[in-house]
Protein backbone atom coordinates (compact mmCIF):
# COMPACT_ATOMS: atom_id res chain seq x y z
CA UNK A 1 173.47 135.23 101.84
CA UNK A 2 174.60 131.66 103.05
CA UNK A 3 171.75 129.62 104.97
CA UNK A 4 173.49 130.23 108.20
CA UNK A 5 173.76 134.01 107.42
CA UNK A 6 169.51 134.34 106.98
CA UNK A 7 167.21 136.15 108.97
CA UNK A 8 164.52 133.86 110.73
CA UNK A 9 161.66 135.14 108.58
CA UNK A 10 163.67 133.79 105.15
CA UNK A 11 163.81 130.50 107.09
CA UNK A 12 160.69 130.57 108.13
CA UNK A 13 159.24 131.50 104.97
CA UNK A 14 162.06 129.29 102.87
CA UNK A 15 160.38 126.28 104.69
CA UNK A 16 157.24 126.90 103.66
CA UNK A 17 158.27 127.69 100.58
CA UNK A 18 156.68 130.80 99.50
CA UNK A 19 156.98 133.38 97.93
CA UNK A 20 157.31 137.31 100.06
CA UNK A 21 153.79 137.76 98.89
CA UNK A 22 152.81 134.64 99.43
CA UNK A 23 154.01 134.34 103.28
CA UNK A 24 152.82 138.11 103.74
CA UNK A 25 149.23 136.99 102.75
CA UNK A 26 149.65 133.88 104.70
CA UNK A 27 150.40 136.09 107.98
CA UNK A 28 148.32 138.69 106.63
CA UNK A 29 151.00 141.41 106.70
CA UNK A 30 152.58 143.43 103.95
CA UNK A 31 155.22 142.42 101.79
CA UNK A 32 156.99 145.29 103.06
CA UNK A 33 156.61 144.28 106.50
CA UNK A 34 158.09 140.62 105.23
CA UNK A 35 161.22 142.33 103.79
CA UNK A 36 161.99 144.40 106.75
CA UNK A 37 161.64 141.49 108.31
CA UNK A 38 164.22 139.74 106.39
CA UNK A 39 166.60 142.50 105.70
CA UNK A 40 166.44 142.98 110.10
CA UNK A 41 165.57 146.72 109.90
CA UNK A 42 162.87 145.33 111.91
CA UNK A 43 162.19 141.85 114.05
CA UNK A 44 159.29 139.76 113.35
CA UNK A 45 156.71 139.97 115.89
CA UNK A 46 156.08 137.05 117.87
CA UNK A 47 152.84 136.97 117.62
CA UNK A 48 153.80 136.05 113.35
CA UNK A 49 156.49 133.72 114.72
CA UNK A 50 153.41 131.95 116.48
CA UNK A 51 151.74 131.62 113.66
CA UNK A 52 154.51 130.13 111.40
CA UNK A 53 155.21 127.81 114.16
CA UNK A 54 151.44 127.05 113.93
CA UNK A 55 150.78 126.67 110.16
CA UNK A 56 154.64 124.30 110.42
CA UNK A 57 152.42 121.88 112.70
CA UNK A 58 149.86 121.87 110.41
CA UNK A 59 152.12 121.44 107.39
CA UNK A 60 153.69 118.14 109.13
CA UNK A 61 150.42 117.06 110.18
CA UNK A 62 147.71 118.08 106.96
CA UNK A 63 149.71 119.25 103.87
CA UNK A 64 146.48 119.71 101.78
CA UNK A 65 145.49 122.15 104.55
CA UNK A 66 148.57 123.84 104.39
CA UNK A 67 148.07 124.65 100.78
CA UNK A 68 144.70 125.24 101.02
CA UNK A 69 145.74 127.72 103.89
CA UNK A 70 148.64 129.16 101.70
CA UNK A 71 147.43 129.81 98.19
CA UNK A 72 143.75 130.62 99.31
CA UNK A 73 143.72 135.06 99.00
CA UNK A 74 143.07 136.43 101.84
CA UNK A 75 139.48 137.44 102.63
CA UNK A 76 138.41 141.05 101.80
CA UNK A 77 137.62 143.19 104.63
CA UNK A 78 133.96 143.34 105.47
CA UNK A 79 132.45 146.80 104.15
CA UNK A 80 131.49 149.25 106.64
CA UNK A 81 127.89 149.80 107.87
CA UNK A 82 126.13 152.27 105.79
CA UNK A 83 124.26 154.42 108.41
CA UNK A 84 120.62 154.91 107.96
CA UNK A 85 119.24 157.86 106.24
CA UNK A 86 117.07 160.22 108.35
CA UNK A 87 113.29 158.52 107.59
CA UNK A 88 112.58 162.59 106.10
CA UNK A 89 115.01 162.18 103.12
């Protein structure tokens, strides 16, 4: 696929330079949801276009906070709340 032939999401993500699980962990999205992006079974949401428009401006501006944003894994979901046992148990 020619540079001219890509889907937005490869040029998106070639700019950043990352990897599919690297700009899926980034957005915090699958790495399917990357390749469907890419292969245009599906469009990317423009709420994740936001973003990479976002984290671009903060790549121009801070590039130590882009990698810090980039190769830092994404936080693990807060456990649920254990519900309190009945005072009689």
């Amino acid at each position: 696929m020619t540079s001219s032939n890509r889907s937005p999401c490869r040029t998106i993500r070639d700019h950043f330079n990352l990897s599919v699980k690297g700009f899926a962990l980034t957005l915090a999205v699958s790495e399917h949801a990357v390749l469907k992006w890419e292969n245009g079974t599906r469009p990317m949401p423009p709420i994740a276009v936001r973003l990479a428009d976002v984290l671009a401006r903060v790549k121009a501006q801070s590039p130590a906070l882009f990698d810090a944003l980039t190769t830092a894994p994404a936080p693990a979901p807060a456990p649920a709340p254990k519900e309190a046992l009945p005072s009689w148990l």
